[in-house]
C-alpha atoms as a PDB file:
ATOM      1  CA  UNK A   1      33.954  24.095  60.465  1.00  0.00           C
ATOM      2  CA  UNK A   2      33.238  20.230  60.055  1.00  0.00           C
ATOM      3  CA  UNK A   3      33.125  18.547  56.916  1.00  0.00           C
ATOM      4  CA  UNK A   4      30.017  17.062  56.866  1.00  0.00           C
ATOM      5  CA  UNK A   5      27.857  20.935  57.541  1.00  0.00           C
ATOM      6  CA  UNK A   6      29.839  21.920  54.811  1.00  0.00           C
ATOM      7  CA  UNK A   7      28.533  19.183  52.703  1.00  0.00           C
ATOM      8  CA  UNK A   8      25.224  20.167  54.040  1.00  0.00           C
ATOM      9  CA  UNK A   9      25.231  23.737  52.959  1.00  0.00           C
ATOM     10  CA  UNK A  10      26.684  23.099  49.669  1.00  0.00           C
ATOM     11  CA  UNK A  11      24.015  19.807  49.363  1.00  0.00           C
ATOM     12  CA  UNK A  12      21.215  22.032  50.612  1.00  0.00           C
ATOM     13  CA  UNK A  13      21.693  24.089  47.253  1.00  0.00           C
ATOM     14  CA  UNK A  14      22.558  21.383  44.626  1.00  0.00           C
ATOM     15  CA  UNK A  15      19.153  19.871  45.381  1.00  0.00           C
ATOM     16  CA  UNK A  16      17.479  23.463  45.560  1.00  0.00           C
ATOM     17  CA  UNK A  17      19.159  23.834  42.395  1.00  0.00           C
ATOM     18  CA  UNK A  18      18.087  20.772  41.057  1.00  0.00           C
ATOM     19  CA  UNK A  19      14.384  21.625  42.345  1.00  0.00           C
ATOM     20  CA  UNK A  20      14.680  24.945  40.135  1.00  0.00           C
ATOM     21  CA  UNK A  21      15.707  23.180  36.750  1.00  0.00           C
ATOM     22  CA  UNK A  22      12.659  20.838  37.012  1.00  0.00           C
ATOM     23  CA  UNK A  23      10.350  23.667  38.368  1.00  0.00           C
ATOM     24  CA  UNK A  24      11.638  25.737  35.090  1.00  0.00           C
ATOM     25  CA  UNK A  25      11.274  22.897  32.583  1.00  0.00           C
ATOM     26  CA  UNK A  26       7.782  22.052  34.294  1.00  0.00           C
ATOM     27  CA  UNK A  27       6.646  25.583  34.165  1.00  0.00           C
ATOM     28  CA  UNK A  28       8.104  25.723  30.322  1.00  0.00           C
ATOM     29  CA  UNK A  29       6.392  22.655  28.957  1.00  0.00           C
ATOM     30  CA  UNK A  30       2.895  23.785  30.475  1.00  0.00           C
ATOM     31  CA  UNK A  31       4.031  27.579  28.477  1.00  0.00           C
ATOM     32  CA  UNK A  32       4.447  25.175  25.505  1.00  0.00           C
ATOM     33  CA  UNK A  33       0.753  22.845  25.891  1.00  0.00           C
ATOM     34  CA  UNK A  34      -0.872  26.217  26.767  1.00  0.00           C
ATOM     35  CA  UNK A  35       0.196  27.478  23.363  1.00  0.00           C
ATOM     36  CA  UNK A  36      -0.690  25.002  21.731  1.00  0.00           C
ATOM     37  CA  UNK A  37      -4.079  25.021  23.309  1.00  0.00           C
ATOM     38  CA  UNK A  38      -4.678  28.984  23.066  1.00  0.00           C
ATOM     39  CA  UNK A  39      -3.934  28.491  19.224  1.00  0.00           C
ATOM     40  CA  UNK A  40      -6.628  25.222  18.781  1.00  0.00           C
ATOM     41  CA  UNK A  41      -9.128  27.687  20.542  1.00  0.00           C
ATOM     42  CA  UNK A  42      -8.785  30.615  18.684  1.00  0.00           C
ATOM     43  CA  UNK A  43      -8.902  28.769  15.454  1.00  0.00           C
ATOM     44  CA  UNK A  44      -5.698  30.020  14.238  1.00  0.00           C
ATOM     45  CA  UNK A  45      -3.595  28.280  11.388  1.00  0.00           C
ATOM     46  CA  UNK A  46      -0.622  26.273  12.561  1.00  0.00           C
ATOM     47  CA  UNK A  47       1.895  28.493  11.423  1.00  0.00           C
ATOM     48  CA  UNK A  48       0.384  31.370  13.786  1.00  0.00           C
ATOM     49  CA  UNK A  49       3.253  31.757  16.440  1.00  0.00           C
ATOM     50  CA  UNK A  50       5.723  28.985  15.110  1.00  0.00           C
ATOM     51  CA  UNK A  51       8.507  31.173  15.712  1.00  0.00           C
ATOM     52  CA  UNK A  52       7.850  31.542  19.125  1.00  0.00           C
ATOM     53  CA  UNK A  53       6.629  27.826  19.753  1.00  0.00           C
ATOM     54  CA  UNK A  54      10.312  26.797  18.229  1.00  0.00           C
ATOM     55  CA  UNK A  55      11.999  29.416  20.648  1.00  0.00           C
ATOM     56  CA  UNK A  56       9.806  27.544  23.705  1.00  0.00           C
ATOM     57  CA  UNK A  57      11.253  24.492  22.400  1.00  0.00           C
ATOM     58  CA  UNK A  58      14.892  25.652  22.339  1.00  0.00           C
ATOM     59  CA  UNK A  59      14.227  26.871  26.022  1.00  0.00           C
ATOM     60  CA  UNK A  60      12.634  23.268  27.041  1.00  0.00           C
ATOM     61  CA  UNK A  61      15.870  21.842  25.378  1.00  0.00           C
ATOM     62  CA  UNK A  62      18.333  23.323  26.954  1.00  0.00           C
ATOM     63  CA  UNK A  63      16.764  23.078  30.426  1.00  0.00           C
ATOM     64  CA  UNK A  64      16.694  19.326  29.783  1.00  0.00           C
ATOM     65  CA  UNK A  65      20.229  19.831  29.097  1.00  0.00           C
ATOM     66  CA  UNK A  66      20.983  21.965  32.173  1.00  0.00           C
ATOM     67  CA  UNK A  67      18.917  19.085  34.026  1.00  0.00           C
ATOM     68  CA  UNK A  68      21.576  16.119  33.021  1.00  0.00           C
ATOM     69  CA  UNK A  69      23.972  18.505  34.049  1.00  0.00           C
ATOM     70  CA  UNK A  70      22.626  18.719  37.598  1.00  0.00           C
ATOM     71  CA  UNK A  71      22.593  15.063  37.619  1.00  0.00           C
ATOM     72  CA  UNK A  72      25.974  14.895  36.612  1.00  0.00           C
ATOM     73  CA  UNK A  73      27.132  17.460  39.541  1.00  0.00           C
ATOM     74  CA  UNK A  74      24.934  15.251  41.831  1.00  0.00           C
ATOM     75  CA  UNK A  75      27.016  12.353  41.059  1.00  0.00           C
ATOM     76  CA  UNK A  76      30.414  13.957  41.056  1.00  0.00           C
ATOM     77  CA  UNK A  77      29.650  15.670  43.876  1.00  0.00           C
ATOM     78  CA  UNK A  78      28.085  12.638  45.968  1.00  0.00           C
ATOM     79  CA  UNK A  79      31.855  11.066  44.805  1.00  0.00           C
ATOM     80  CA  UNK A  80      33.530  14.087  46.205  1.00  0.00           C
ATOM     81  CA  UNK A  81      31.428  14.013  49.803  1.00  0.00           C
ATOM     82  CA  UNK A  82      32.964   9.982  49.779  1.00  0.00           C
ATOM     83  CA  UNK A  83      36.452  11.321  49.051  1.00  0.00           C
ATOM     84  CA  UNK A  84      36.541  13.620  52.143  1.00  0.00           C
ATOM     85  CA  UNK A  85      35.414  11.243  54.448  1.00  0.00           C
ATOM     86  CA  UNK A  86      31.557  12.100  55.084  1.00  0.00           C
ATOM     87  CA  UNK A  87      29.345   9.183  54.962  1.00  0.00           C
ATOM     88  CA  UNK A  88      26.553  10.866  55.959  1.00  0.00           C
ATOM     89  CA  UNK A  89      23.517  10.517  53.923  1.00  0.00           C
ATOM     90  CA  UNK A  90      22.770  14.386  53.032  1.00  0.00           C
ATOM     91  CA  UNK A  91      19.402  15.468  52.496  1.00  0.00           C
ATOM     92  CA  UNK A  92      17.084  18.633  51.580  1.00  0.00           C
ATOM     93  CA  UNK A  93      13.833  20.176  53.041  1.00  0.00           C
ATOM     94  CA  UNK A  94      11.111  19.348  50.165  1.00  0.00           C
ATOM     95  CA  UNK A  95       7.633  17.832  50.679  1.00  0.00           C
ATOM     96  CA  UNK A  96       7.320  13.992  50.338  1.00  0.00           C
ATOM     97  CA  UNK A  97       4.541  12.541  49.591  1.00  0.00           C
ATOM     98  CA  UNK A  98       2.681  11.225  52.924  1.00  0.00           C
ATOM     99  CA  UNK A  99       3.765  14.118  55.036  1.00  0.00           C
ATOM    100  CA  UNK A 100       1.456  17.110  56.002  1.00  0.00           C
ATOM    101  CA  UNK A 101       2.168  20.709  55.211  1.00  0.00           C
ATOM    102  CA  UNK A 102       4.935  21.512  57.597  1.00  0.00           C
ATOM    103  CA  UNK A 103       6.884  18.113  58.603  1.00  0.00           C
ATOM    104  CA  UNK A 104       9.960  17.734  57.283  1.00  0.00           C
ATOM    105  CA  UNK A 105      12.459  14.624  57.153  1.00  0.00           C
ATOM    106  CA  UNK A 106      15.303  14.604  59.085  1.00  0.00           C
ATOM    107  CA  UNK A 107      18.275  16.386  56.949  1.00  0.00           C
ATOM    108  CA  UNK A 108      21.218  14.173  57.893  1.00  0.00           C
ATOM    109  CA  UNK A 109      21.369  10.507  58.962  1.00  0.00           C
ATOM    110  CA  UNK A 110      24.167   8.052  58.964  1.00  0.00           C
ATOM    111  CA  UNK A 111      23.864   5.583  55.918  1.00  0.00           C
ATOM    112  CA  UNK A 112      23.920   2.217  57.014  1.00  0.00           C
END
């Protein structure tokens, strides 16, 4: 099989990977504000669910983590495409702003 659908596949899921993290940290930081919120409305003390806010915050914490981790594979793995000899500019299916519902960009292009 050629090198550079290789590096596809395998770049196909780093950035659905990467999409993931951020969907998971987005997803856990709205838990977090909606928390927050649901205890301002209700007129409950600050110490009402404290335990559980900290244990949101642990979760947001180590997502960031798991996101600079990501980044870091990114990088070494952008290195590692180099080392092999593709110079192709990989890319993944994910909506960009100024596209309709249903374009996508082209996945692989040679980088100039």
């Amino acid at each position: 099989m050629e090198k550079v659908f290789v590096a596809q596949r395998v770049a196909t899921k780093l950035f659905a990977t990467e999409n993931a993290v951020d969907a998971a940290l987005a997803e856990a930081s709205e838990l977090m504000a909606d928390m927050l919120k649901a205890r301002k409305d209700l007129g409950l003390a600050a110490t009402f669910g404290d335990n559980a806010a900290a244990r949101v915050v642990d979760a947001i914490s180590a997502l960031s983590a798991a996101r600079t981790a990501m980044v870091a594979a990114h990088n070494e793995l952008n290195e590692s495409k180099l080392r092999i000899g593709v110079r192709t500019k990989l890319a993944g299916f994910e909506d960009k702003p100024g596209l309709t519902h249903g374009q996508e960009r082209v996945t692989m292009r040679v980088a100039s």
